[in-house]
C-alpha atoms as a PDB file:
ATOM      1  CA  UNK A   1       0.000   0.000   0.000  1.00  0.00           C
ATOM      2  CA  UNK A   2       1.263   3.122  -0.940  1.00  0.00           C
ATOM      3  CA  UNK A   3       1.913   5.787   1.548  1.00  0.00           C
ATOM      4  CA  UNK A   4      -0.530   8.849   1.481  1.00  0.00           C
ATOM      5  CA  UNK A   5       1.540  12.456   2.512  1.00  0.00           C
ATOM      6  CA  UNK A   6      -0.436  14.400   4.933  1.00  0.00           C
ATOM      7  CA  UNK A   7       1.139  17.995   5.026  1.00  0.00           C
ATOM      8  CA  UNK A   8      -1.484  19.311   7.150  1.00  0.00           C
ATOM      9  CA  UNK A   9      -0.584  16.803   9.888  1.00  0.00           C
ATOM     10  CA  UNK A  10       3.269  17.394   9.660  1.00  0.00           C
ATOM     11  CA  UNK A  11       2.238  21.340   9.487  1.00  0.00           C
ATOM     12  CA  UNK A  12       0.351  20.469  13.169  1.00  0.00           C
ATOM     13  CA  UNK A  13       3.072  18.403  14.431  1.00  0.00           C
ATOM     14  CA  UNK A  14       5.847  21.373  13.665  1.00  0.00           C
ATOM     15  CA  UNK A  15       4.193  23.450  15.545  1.00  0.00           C
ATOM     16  CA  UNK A  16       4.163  20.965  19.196  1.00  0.00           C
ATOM     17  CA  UNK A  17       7.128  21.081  21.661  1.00  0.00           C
ATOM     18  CA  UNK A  18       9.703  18.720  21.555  1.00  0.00           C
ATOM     19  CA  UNK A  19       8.139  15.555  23.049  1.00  0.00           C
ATOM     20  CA  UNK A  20      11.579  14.815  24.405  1.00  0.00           C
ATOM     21  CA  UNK A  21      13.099  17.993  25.685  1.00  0.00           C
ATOM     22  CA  UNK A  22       9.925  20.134  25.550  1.00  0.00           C
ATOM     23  CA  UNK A  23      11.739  22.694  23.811  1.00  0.00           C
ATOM     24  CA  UNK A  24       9.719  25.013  22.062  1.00  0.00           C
ATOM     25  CA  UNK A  25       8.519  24.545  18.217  1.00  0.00           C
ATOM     26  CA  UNK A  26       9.432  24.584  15.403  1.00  0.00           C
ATOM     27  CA  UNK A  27       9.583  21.019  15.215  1.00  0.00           C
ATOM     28  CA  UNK A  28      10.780  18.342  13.471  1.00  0.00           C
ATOM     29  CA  UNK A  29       8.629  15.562  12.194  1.00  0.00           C
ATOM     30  CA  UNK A  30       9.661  12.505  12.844  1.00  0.00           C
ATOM     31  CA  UNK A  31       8.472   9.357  11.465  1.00  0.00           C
ATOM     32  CA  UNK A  32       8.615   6.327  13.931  1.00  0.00           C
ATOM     33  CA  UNK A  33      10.620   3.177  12.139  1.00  0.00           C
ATOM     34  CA  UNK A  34       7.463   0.228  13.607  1.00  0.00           C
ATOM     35  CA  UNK A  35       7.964  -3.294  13.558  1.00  0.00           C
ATOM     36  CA  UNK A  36       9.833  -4.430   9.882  1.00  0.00           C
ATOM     37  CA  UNK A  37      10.044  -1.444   8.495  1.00  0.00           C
ATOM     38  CA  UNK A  38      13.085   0.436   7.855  1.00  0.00           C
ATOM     39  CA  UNK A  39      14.334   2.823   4.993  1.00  0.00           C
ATOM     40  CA  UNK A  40      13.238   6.063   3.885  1.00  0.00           C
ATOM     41  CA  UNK A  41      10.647   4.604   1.475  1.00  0.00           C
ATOM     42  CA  UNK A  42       8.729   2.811   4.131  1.00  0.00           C
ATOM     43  CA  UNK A  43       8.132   5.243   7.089  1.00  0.00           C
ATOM     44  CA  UNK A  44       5.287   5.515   8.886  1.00  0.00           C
ATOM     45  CA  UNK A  45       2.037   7.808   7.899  1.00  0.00           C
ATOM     46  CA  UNK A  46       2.464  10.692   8.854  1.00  0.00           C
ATOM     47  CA  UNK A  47      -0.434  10.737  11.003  1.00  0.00           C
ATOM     48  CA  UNK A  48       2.220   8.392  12.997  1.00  0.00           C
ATOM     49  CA  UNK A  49       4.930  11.531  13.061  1.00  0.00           C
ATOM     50  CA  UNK A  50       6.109  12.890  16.001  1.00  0.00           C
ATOM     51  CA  UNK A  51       7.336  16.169  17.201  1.00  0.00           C
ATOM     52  CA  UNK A  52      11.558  16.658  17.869  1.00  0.00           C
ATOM     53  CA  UNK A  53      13.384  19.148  17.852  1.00  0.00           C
ATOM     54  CA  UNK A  54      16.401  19.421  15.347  1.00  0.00           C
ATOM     55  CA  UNK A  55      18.481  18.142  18.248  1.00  0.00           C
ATOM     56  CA  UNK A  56      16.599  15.531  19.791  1.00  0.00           C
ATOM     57  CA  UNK A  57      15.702  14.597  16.043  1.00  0.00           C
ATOM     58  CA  UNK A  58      19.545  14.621  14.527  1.00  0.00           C
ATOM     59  CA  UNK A  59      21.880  15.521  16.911  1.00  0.00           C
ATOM     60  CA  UNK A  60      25.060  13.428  18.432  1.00  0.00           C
ATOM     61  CA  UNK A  61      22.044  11.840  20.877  1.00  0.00           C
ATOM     62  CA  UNK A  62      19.233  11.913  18.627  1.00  0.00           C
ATOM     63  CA  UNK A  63      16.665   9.211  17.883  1.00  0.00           C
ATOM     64  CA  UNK A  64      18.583   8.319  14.990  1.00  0.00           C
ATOM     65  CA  UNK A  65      21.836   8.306  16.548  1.00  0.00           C
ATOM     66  CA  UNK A  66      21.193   4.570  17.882  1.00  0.00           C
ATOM     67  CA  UNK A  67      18.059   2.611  18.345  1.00  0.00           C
ATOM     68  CA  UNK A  68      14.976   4.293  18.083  1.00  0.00           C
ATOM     69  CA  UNK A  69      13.096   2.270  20.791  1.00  0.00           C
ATOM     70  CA  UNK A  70      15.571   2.422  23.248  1.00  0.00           C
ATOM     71  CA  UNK A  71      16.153   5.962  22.916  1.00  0.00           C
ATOM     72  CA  UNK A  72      12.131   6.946  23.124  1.00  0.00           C
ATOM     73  CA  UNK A  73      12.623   4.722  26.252  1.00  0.00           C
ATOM     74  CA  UNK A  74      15.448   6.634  28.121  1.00  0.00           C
ATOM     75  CA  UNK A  75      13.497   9.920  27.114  1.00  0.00           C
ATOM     76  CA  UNK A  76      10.245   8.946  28.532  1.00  0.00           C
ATOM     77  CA  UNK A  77       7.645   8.793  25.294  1.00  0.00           C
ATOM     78  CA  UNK A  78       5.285   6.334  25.391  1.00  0.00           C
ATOM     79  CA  UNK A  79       4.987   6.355  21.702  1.00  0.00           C
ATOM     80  CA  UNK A  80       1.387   5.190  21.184  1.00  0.00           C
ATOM     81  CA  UNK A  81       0.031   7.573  23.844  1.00  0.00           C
ATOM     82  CA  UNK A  82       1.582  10.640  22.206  1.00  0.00           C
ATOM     83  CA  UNK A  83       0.382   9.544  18.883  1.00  0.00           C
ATOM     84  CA  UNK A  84      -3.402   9.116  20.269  1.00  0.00           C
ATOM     85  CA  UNK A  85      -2.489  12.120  22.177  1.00  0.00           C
ATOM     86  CA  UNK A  86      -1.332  14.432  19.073  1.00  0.00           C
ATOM     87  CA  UNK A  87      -4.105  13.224  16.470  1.00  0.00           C
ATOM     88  CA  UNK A  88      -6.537  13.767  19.283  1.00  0.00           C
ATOM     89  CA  UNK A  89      -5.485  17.796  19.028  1.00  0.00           C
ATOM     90  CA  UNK A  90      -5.049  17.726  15.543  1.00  0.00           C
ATOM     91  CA  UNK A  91      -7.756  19.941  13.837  1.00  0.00           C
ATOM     92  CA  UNK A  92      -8.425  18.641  10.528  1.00  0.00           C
END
């Protein structure tokens, strides 16, 4: 199934604090890697993304710096919650 962009969403999801740092936006969107998936070509929806900040998101500690589920871990996101969480606020 092809992935559907949602630029409305990622707009929204600039515009949050840093779920990690709760630095203020702008925001990166990032796109949770979930179960098999990995590669640029099969992120999540973006419905799925996530707010960082450029730090949190690509920095020397970032999610990307290591593995993704042990670094949402050490930071205290409870991925699924936020998600809920975010699309619940998200004004379509």
């Amino acid at each position: 199934m092809k992935r559907r962009p949602n630029p409305k969403y990622l707009a929204f999801i600039r515009r949050q604090r840093c779920a990690a740092c709760g630095c203020a936006p702008p925001c990166e969107a990032h796109h949770p890697r979930s179960g098999s998936r990995s590669g640029t070509a099969l992120k999540c929806p973006d419905e799925d993304a996530i707010p960082l900040c450029a730090t949190c998101h690509r920095g020397n500690y970032s999610v990307h710096s290591g593995g993704e589920g042990e670094w949402l871990e050490a930071n205290g996101i409870e991925l699924g919650e936020l998600q809920g969480e975010l699309r619940g606020r998200f004004e379509r």
